[in-house]
Protein backbone atom coordinates (compact mmCIF):
# COMPACT_ATOMS: atom_id res chain seq x y z
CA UNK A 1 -14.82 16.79 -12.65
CA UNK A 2 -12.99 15.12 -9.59
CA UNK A 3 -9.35 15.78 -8.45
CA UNK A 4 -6.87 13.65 -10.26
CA UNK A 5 -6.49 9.99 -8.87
CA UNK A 6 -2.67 10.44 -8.18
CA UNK A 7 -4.03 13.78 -5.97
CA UNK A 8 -6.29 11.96 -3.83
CA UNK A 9 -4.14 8.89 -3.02
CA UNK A 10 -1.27 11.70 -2.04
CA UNK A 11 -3.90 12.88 0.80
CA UNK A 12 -4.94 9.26 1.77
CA UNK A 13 -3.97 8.29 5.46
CA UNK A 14 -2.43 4.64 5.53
CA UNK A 15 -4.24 2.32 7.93
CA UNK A 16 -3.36 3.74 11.09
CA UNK A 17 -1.88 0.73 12.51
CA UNK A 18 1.01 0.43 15.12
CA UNK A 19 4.20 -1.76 15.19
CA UNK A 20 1.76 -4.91 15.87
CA UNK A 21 -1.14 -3.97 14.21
CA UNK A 22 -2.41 -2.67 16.51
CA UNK A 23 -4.77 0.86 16.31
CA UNK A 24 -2.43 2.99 16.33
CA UNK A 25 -2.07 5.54 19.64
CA UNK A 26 -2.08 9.01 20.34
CA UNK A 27 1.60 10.02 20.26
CA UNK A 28 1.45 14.00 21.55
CA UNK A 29 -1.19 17.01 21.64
CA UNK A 30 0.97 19.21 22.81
CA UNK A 31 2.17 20.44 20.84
CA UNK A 32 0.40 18.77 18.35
CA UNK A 33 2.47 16.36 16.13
CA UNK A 34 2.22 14.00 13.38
CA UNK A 35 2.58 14.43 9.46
CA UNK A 36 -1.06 15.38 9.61
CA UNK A 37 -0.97 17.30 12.87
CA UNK A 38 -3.87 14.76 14.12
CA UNK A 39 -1.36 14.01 17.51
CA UNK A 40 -0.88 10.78 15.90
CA UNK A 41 2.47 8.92 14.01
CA UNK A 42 -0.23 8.74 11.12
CA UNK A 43 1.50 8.47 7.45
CA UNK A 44 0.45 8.56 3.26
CA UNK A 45 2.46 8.20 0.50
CA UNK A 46 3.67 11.31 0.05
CA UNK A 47 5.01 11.60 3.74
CA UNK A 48 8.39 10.84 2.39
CA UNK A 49 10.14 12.01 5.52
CA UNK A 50 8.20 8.88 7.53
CA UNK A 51 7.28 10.80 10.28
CA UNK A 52 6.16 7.13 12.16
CA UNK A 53 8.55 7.08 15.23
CA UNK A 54 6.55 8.24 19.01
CA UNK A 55 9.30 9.83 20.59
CA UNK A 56 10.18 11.62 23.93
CA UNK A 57 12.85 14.07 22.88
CA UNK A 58 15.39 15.03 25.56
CA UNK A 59 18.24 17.87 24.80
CA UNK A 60 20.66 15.46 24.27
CA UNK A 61 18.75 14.29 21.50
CA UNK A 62 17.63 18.04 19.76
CA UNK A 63 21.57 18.73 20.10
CA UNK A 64 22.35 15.75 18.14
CA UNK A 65 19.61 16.44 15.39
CA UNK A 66 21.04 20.29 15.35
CA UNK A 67 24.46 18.76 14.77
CA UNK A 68 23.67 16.33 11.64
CA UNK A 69 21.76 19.87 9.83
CA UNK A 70 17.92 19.00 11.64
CA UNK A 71 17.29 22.18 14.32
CA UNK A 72 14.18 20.71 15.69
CA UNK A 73 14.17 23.68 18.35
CA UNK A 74 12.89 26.51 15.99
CA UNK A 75 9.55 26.83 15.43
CA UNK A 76 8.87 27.00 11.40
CA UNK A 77 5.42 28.10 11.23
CA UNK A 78 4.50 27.56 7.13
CA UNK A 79 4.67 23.68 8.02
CA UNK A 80 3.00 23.99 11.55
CA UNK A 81 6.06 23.01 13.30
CA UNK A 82 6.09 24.91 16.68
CA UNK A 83 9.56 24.16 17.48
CA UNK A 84 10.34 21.06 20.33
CA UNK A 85 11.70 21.46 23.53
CA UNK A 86 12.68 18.34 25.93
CA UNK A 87 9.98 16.64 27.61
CA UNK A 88 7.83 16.89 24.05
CA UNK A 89 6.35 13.83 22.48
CA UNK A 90 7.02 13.93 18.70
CA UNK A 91 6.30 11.90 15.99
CA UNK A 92 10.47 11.63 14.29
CA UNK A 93 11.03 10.65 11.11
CA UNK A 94 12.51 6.89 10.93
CA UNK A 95 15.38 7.57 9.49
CA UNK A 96 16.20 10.12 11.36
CA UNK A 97 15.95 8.37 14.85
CA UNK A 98 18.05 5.23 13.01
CA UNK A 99 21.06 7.30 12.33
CA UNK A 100 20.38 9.09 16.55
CA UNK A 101 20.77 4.95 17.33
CA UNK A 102 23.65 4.92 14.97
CA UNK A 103 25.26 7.72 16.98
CA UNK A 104 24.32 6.72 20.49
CA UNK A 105 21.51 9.34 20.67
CA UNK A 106 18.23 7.79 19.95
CA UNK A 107 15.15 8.56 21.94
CA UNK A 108 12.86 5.80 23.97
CA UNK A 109 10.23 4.82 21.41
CA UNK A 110 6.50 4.48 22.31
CA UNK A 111 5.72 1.32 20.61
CA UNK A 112 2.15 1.28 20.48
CA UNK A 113 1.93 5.09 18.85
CA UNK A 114 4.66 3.77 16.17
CA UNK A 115 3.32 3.61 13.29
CA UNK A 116 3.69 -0.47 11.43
CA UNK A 117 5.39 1.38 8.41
CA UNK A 118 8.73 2.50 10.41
CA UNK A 119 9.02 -1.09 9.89
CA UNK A 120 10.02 -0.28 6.46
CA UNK A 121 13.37 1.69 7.81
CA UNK A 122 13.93 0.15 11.55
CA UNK A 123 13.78 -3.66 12.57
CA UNK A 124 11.59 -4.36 15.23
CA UNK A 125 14.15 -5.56 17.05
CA UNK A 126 15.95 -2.33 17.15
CA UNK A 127 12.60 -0.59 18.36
CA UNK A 128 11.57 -3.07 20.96
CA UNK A 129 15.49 -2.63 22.49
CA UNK A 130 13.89 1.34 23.28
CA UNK A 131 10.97 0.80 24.00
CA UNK A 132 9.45 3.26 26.60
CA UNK A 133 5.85 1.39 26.82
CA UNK A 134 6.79 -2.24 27.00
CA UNK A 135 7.96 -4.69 29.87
């Protein structure tokens, strides 16, 4: 007997699409990022932290994240999360680089390794005013 439906749609990628529907970039190898650790902004259903938002993390921005109760520096090894250090390209959850813009600390975006779904949490707008990949 096969796994439950509910299972496998909890394991299913979404189209891996970007903010213009677009394939959807490579965002960083190393270290390797993504919900799936594929070095993409990839995202499923159960990916309820919307890790969808290509960023370039500076210190400012991992001393902001520390501050709000998100220490993005230590490496937590059970969720194969090597710790970030500035200079790192990292797939951030949307919501999580929303209230960094709220707070005058959000990161450049990489637009075409953002997945369409941050769309859900951040106006395009927004994202195309930080854009790191567009002229």
């Amino acid at each position: 007997m096969g796994a439950h439906p509910l299972e496998q749609d909890a394991i299913v990628k979404l189209p891996s699409l970007n903010l213009f529907g677009e394939v959807l970039q490579p965002c960083g190898t190393d270290p390797l990022t993504g919900y799936f650790r594929d070095g993409c902004c990839n995202t499923s259903r159960d990916d309820h932290g919307l890790h969808t938002v290509c960023v370039l993390v500076n210190a400012a921005f991992l001393e902001f994240s520390k501050s709000r109760g998100n220490d993005l520096t230590t490496a937590v090894p059970e969720f194969d999360f090597p710790g970030l250090k500035a200079g790192d390209r990292w797939c951030l959850c949307a919501a999580r680089w929303l209230e960094a813009e709220q707070h005058n600390a959000a990161q450049r975006v990489y637009t075409r390794s953002t997945h369409q779904q941050t769309l859900e949490v951040v106006p395009m707008e927004l994202l195309r005013r930080y854009a790191a990949d567009l002229n």
